[in-house]
N, C-alpha and C. Protein backbone atom coordinates (compact mmCIF):
# COMPACT_ATOMS: atom_id res chain seq x y z
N UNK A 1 141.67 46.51 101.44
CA UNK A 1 141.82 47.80 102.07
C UNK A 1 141.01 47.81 103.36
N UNK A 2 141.80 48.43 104.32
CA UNK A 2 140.82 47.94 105.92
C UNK A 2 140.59 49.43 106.30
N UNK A 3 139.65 49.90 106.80
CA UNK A 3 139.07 51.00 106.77
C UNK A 3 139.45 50.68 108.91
N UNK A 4 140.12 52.30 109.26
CA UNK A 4 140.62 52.39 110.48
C UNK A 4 139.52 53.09 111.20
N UNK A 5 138.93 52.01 112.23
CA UNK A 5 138.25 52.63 113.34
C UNK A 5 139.12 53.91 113.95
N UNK A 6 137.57 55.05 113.87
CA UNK A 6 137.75 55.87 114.45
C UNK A 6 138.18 56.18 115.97
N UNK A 7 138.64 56.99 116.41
CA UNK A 7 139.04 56.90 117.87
C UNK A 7 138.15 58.19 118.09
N UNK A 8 137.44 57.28 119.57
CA UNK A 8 136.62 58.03 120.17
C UNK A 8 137.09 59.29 121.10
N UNK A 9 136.45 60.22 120.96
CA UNK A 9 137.29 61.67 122.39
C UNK A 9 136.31 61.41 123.29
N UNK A 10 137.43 61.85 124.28
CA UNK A 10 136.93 62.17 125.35
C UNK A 10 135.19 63.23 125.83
N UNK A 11 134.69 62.52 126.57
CA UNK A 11 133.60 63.30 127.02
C UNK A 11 133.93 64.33 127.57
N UNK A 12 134.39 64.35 128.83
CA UNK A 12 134.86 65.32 129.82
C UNK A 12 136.22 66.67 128.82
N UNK A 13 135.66 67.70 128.70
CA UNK A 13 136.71 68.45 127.83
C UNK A 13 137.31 69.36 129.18
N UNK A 14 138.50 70.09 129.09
CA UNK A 14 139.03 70.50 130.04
C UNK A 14 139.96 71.30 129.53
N UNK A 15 139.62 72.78 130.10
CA UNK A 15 140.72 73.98 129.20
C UNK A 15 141.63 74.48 130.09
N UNK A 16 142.14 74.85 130.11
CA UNK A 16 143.32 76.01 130.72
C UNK A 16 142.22 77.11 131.05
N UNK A 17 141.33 77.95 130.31
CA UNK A 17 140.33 78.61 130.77
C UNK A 17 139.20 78.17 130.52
N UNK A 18 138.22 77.50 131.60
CA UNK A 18 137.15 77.42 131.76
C UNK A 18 136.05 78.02 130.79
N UNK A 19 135.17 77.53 130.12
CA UNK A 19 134.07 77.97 129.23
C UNK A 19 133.29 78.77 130.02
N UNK A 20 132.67 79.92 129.90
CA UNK A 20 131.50 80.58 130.35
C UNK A 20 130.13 80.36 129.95
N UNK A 21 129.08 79.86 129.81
CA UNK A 21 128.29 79.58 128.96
C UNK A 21 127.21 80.30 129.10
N UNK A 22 126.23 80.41 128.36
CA UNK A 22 124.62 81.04 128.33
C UNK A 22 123.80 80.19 127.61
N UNK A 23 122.91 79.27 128.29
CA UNK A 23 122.58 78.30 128.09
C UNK A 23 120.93 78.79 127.43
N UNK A 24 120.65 79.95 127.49
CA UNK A 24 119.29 80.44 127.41
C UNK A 24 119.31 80.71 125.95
N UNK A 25 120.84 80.40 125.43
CA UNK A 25 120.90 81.13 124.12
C UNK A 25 122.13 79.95 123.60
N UNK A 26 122.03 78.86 124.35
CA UNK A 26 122.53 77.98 123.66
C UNK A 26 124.37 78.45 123.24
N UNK A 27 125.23 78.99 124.29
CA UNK A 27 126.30 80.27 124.26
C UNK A 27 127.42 79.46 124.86
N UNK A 28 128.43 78.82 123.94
CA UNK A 28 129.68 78.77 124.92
C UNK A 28 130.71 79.44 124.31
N UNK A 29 131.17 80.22 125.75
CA UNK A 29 132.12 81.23 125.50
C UNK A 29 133.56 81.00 125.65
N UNK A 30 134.63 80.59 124.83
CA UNK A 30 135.65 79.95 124.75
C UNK A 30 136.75 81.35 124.68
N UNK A 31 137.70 81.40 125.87
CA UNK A 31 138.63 82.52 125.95
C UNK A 31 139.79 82.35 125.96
N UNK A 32 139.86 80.70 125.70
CA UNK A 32 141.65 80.10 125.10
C UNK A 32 142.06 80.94 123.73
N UNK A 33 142.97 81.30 123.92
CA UNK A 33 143.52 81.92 122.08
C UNK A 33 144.29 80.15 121.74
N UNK A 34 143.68 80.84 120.46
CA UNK A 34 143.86 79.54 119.46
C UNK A 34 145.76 79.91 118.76
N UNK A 35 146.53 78.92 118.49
CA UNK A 35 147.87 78.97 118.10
C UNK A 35 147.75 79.21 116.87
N UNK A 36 148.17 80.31 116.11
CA UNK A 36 148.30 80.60 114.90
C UNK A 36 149.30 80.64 114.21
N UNK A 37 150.41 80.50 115.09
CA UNK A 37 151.65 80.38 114.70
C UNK A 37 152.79 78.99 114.42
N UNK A 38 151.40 77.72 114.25
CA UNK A 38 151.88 76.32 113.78
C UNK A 38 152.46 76.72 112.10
N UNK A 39 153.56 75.89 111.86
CA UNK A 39 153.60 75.78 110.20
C UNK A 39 152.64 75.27 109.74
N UNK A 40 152.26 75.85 108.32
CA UNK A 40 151.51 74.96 107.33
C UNK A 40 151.66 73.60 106.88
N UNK A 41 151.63 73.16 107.46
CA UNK A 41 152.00 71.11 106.87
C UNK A 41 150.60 70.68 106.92
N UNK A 42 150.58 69.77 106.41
CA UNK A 42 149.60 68.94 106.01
C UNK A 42 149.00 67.94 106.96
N UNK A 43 147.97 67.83 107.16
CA UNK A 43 148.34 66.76 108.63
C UNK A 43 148.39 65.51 108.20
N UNK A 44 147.50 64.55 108.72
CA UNK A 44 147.30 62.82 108.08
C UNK A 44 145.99 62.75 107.53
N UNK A 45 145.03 63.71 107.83
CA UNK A 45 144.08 64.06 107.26
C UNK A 45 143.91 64.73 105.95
N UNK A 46 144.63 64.89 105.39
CA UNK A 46 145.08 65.87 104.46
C UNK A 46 144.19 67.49 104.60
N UNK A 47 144.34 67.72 106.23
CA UNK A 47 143.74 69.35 106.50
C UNK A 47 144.77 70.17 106.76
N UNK A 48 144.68 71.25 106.56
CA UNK A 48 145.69 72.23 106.98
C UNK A 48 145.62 72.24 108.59
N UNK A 49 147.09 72.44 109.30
CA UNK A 49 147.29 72.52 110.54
C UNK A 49 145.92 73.44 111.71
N UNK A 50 145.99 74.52 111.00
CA UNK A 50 145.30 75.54 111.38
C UNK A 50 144.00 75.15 111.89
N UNK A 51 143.32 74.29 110.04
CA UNK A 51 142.19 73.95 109.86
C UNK A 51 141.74 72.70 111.24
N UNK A 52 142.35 72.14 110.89
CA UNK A 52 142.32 71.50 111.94
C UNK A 52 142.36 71.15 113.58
N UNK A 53 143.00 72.35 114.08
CA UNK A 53 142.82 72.72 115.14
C UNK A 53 141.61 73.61 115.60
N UNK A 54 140.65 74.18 114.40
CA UNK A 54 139.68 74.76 114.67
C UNK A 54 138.80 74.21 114.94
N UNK A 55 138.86 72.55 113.86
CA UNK A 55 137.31 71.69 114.08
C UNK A 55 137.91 71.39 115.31
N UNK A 56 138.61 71.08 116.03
CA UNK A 56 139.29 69.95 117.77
C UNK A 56 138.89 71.52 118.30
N UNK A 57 138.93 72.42 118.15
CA UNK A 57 138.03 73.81 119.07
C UNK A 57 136.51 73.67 119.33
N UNK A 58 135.90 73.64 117.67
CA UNK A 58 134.46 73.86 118.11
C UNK A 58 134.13 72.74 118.51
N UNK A 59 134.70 71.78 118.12
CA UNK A 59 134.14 70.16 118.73
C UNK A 59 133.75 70.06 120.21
N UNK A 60 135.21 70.57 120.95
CA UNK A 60 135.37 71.10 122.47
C UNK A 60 134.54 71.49 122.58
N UNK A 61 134.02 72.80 122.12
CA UNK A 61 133.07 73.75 122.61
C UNK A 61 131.62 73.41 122.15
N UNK A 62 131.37 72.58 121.54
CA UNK A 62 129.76 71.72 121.15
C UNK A 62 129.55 70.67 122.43
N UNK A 63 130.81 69.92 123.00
CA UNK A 63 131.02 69.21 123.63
C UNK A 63 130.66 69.61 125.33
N UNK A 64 131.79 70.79 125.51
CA UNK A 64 131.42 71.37 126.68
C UNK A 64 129.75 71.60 126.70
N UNK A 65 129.21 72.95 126.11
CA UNK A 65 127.72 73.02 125.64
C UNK A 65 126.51 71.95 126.37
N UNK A 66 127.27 70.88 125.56
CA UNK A 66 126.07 70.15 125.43
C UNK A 66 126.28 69.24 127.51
N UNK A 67 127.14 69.14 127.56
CA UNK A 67 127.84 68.32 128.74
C UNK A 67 127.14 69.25 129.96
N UNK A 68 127.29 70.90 129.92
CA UNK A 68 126.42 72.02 130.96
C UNK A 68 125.19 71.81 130.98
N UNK A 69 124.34 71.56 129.51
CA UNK A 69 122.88 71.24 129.55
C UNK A 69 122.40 70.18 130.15
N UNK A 70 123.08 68.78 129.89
CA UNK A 70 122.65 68.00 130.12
C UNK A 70 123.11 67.73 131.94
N UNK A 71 123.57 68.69 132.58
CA UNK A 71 124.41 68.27 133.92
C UNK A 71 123.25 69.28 134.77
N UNK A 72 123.02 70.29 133.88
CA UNK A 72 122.45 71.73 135.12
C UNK A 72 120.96 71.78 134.54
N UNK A 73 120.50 71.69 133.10
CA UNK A 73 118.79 71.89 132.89
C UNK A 73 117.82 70.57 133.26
N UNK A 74 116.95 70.81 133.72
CA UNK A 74 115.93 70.08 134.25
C UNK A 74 115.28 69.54 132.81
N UNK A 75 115.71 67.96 132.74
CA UNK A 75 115.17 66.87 131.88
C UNK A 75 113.43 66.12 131.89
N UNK A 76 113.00 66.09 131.03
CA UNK A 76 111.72 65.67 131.22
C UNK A 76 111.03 64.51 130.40
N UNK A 77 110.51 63.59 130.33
CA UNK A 77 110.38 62.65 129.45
C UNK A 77 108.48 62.60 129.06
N UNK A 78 108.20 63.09 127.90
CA UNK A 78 106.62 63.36 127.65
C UNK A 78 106.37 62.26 126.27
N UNK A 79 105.08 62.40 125.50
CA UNK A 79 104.60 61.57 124.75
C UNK A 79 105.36 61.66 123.85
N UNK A 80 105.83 63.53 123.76
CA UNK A 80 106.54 63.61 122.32
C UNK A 80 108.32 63.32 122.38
N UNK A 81 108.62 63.14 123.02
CA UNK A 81 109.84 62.75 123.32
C UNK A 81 110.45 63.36 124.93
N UNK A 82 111.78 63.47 125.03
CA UNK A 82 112.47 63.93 125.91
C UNK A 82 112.64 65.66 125.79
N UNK A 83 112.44 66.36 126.84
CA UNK A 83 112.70 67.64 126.45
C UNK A 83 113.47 68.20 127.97
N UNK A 84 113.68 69.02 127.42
CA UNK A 84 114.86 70.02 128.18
C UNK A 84 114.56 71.25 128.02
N UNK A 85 114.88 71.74 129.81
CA UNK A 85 114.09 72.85 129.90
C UNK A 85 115.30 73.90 129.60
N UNK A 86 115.15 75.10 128.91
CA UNK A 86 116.30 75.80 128.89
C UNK A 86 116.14 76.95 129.86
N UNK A 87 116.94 77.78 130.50
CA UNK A 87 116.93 79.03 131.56
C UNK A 87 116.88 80.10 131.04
N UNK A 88 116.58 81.27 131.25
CA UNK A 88 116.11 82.38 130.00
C UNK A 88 117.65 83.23 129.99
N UNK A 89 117.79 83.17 128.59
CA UNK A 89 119.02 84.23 128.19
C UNK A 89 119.48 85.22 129.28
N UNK A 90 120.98 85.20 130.15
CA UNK A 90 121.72 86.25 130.89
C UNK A 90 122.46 86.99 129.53
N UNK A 91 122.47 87.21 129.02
CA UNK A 91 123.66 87.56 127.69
C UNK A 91 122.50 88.73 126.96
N UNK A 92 122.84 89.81 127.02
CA UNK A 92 122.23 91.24 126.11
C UNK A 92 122.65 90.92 125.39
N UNK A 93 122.35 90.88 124.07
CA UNK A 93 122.66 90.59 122.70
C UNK A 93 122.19 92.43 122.19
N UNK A 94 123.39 92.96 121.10
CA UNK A 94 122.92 94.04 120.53
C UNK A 94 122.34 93.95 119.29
N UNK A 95 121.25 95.11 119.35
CA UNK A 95 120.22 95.50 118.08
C UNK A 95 121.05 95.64 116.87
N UNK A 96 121.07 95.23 115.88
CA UNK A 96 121.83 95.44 114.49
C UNK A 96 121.01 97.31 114.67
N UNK A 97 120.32 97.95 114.64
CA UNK A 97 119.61 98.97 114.34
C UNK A 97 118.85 99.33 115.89
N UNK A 98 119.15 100.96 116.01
CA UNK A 98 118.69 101.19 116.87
C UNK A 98 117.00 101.47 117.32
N UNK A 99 116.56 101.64 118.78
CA UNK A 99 115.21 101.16 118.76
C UNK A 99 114.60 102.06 117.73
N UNK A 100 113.32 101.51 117.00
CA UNK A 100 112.87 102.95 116.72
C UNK A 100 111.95 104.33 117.23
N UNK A 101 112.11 105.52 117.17
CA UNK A 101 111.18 106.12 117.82
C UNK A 101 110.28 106.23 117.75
N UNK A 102 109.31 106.55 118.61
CA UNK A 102 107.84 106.94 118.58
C UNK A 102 107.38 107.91 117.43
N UNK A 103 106.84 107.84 116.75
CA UNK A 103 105.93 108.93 115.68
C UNK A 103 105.29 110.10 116.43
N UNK A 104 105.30 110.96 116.37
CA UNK A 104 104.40 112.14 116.63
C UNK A 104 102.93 112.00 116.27
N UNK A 105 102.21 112.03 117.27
CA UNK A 105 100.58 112.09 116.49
C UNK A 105 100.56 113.36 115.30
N UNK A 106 99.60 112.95 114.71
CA UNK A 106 99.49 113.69 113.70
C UNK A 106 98.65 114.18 113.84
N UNK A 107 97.79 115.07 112.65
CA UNK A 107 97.15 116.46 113.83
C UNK A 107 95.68 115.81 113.67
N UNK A 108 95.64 114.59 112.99
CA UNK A 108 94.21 114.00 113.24
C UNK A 108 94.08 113.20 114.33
N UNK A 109 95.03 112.90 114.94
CA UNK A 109 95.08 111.80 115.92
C UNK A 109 95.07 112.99 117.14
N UNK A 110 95.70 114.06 116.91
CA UNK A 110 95.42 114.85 118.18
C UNK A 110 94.08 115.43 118.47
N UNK A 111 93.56 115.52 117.17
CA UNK A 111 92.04 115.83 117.36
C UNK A 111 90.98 115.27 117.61
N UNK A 112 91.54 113.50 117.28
CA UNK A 112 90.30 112.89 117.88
C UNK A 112 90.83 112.21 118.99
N UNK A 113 91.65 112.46 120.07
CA UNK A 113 91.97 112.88 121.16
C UNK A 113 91.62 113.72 121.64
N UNK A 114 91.34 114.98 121.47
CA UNK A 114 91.12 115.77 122.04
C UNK A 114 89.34 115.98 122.14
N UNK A 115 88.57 115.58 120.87
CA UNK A 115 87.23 115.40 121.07
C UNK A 115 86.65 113.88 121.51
N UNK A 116 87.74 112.95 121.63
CA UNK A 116 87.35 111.76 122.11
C UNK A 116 86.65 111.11 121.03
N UNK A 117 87.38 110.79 119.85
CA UNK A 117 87.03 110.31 119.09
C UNK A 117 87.76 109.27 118.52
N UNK A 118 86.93 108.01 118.50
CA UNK A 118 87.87 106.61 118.82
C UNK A 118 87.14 105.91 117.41
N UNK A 119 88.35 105.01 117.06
CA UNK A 119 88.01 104.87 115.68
C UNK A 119 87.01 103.19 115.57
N UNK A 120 86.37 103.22 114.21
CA UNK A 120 85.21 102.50 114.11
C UNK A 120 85.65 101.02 114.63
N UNK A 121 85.14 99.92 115.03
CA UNK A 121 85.22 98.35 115.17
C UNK A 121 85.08 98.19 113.53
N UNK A 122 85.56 96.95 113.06
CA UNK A 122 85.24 95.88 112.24
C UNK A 122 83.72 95.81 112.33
N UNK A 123 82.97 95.59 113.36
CA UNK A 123 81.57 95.01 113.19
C UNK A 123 80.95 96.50 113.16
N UNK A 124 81.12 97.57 113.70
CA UNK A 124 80.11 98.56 113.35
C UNK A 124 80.26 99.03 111.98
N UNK A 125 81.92 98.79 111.13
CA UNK A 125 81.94 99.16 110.08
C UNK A 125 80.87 98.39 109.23
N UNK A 126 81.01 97.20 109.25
CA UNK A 126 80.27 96.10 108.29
C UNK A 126 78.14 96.60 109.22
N UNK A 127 78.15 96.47 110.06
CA UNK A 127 77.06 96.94 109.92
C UNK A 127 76.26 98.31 109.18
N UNK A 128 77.31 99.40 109.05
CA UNK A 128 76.97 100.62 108.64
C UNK A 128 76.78 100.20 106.69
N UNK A 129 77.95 99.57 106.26
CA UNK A 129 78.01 99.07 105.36
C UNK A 129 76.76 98.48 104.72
N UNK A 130 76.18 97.74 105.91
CA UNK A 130 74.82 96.55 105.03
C UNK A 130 73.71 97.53 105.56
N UNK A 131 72.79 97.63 104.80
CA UNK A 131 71.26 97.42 105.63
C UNK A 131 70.19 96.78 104.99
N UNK A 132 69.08 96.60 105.76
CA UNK A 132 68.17 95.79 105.58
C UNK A 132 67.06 96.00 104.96
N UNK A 133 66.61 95.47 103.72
CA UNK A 133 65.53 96.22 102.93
C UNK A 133 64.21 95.10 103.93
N UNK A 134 63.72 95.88 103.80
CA UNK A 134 62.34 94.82 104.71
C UNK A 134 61.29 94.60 103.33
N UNK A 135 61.07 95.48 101.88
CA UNK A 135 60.94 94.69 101.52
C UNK A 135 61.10 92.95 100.50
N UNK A 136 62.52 93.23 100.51
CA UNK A 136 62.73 91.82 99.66
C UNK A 136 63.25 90.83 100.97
N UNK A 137 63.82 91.48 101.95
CA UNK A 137 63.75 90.49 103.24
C UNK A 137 65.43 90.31 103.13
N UNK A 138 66.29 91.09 102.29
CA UNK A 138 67.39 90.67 102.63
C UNK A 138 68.63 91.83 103.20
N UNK A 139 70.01 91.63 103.11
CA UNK A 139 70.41 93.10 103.74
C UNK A 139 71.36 93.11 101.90
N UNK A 140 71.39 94.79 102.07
CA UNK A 140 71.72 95.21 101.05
C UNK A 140 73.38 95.90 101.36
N UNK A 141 73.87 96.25 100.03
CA UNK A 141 75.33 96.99 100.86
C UNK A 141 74.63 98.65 100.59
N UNK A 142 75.50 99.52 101.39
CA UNK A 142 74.81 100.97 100.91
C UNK A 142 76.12 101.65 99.77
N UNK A 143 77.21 100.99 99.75
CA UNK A 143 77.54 101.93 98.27
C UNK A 143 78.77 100.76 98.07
N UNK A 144 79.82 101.37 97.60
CA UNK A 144 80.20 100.37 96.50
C UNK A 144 79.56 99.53 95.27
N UNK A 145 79.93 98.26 95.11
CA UNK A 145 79.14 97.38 93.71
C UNK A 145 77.64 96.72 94.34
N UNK A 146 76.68 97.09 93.69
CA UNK A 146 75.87 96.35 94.01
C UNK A 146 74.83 97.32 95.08
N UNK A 147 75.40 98.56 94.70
CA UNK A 147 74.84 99.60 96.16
C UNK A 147 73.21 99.37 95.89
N UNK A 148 72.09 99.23 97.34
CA UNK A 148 71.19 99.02 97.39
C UNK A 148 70.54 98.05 96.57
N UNK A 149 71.26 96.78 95.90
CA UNK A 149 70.79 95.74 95.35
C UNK A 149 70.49 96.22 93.86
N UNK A 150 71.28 97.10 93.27
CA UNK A 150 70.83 97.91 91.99
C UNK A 150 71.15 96.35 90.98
N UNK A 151 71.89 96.02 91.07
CA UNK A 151 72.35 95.09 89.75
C UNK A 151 71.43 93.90 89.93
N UNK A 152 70.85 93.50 91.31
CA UNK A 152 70.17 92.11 91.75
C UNK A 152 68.51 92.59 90.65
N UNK A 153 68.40 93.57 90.95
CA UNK A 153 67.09 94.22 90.31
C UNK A 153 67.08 94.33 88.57
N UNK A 154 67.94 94.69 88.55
CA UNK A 154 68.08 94.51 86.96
C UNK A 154 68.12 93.44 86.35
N UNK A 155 68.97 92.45 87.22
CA UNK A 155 68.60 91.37 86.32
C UNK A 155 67.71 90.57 86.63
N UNK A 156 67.03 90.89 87.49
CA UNK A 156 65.69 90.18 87.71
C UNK A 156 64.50 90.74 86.85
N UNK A 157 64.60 91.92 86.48
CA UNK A 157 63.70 92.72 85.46
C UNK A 157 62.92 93.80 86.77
N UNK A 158 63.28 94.40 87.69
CA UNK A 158 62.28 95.12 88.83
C UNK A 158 62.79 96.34 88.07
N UNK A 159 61.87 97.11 88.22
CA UNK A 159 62.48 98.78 87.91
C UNK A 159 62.82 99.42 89.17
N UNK A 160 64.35 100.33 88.79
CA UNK A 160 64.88 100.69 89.68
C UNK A 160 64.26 101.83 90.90
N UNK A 161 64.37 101.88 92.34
CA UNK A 161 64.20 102.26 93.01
C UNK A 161 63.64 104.05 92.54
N UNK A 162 64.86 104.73 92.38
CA UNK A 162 64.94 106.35 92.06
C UNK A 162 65.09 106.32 90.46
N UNK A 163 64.11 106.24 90.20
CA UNK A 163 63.74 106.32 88.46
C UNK A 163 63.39 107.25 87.96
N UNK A 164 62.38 107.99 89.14
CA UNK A 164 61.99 109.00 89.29
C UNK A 164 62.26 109.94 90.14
N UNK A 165 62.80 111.76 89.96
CA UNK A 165 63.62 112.25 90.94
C UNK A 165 62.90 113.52 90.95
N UNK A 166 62.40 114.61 91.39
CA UNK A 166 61.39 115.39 91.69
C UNK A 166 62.80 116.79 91.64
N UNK A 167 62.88 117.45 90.65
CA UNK A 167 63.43 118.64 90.38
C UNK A 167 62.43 120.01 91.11
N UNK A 168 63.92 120.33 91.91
CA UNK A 168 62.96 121.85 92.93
C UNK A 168 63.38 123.06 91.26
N UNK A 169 62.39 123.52 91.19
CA UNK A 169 62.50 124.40 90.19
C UNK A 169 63.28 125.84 90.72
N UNK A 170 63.01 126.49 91.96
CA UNK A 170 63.78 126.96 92.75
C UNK A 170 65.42 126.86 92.63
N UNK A 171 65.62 126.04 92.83
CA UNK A 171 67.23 125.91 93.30
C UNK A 171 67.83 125.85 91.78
N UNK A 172 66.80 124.90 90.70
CA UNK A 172 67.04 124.97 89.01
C UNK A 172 67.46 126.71 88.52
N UNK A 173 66.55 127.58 89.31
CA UNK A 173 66.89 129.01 88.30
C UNK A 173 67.54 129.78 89.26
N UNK A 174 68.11 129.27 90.67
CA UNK A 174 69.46 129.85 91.35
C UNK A 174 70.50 129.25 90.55
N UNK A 175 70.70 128.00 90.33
CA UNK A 175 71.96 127.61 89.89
C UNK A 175 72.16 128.26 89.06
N UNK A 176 71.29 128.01 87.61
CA UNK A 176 71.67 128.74 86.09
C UNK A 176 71.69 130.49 86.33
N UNK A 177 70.82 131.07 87.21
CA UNK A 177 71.54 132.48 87.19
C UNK A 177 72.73 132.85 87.61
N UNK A 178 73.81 131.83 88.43
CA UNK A 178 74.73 132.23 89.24
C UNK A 178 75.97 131.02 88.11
N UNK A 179 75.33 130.52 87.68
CA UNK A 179 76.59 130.32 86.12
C UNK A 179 76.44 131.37 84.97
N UNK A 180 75.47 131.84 84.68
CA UNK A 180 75.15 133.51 83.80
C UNK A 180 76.04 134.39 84.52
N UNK A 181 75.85 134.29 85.53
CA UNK A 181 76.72 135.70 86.66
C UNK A 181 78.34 135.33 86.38
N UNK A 182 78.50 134.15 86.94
CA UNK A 182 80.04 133.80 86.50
C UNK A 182 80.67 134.17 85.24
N UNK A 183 80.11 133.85 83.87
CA UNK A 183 80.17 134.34 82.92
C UNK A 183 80.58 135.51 82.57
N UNK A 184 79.70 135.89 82.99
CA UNK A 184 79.24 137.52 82.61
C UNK A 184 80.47 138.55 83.22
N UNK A 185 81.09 137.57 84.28
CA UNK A 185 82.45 138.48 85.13
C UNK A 185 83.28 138.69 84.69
N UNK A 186 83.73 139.92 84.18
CA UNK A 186 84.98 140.00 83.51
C UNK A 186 86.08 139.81 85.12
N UNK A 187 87.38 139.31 84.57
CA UNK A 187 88.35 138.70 85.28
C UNK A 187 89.15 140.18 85.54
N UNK A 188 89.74 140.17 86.93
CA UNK A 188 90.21 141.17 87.31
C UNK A 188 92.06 141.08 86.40
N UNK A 189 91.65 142.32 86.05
CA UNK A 189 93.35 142.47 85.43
C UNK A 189 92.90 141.92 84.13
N UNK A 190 92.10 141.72 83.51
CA UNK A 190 92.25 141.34 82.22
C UNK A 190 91.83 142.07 81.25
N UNK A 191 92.20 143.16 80.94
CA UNK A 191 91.24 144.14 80.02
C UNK A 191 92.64 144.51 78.76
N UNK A 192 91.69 145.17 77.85
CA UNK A 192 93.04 145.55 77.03
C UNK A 192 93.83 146.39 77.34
N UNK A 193 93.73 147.23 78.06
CA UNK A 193 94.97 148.14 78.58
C UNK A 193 95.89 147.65 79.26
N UNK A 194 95.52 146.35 80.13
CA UNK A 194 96.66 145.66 81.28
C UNK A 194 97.69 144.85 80.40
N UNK A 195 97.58 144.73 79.08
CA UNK A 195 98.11 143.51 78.39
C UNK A 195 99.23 143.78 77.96
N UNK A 196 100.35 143.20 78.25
CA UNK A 196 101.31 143.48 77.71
C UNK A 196 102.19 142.94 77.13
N UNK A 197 103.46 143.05 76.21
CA UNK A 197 103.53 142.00 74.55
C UNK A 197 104.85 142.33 74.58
């Protein structure tokens, strides 16, 4: 069985209408109408007529493509190989989805606009975050896990910082008289005459 050299095509492709191309986007624009009205037969390939006239289309049009690049973009030869410069996209391509709009500030963003109030850095956050005990010599966080080195102390055996907390006796017999007072309020509308069943 002898296996039939392929036959080579032509380089040079040549239409009845000229390709348009957009090389910035890698674009050839083919405005021949294709014959749709061949019978279905089979070819020697065993492809459908149709089918077959589509691959001898895009072939053309990979062909043309590549034949514009290599004739009109500026070629260059570097360590990493050969490169080719491409020209920036003429061709608007449309958005699947239109742009989106701007958000409205919101009324916190208008306010710290309006008092000039610009929001924290990364580094002033993390500084506000740590500080520095001078005496164990290291920096501490001020809340979250571990706030003021509470857990480092415990398990080292130190007794904790605020162990001891100094009660204003003052503010002790405002609070509890003004939960007595609450108490003591009968609720408006709630009496036995308002009740009704």
């Amino acid at each position: 069985m002898s296996i039939k050299p392929r036959t080579k095509l032509e380089v040079a492709v040549e239409r009845p209408t000229p390709y348009t191309f957009d090389l910035g986007l890698l674009l050839a624009n083919d405005a021949n109408p294709i014959n749709t009205s061949t019978p279905a037969e089979t070819t020697s390939m065993g492809v459908d007529p149709l089918e077959a006239q589509l691959i001898a289309t895009a072939r053309d049009g990979a062909q043309g493509l590549i034949n514009q690049l290599l004739t009109t973009c500026p070629i260059s030869s570097t360590p990493q190989g050969v490169l080719l410069a491409l020209p920036a996209p003429s061709t608007a391509l449309p958005r699947e989805k239109p742009l989106p709009e701007t958000k409205p500030p919101t009324k916190w963003e208008q306010f710290a606009a309006k008092r000039g109030i610009k929001p924290k850095t990364r580094e002033q956050r993390r500084m506000k975050a740590n500080q520095f005990n001078e005496e164990t010599g290291e920096w501490e966080k001020t809340w979250g896990y571990n706030k003021d080195g509470r857990i480092d102390r415990r398990e080292k055996g130190l007794v904790q910082k605020d162990w001891l907390v100094e009660v204003d006796e003052k503010k002790e017999r405002e609070d509890a008289q003004a939960a007595l007072a609450g108490r003591r309020k009968p609720k408006a509308g709630g009496g036995a005459k308002g009740k009704k069943r």
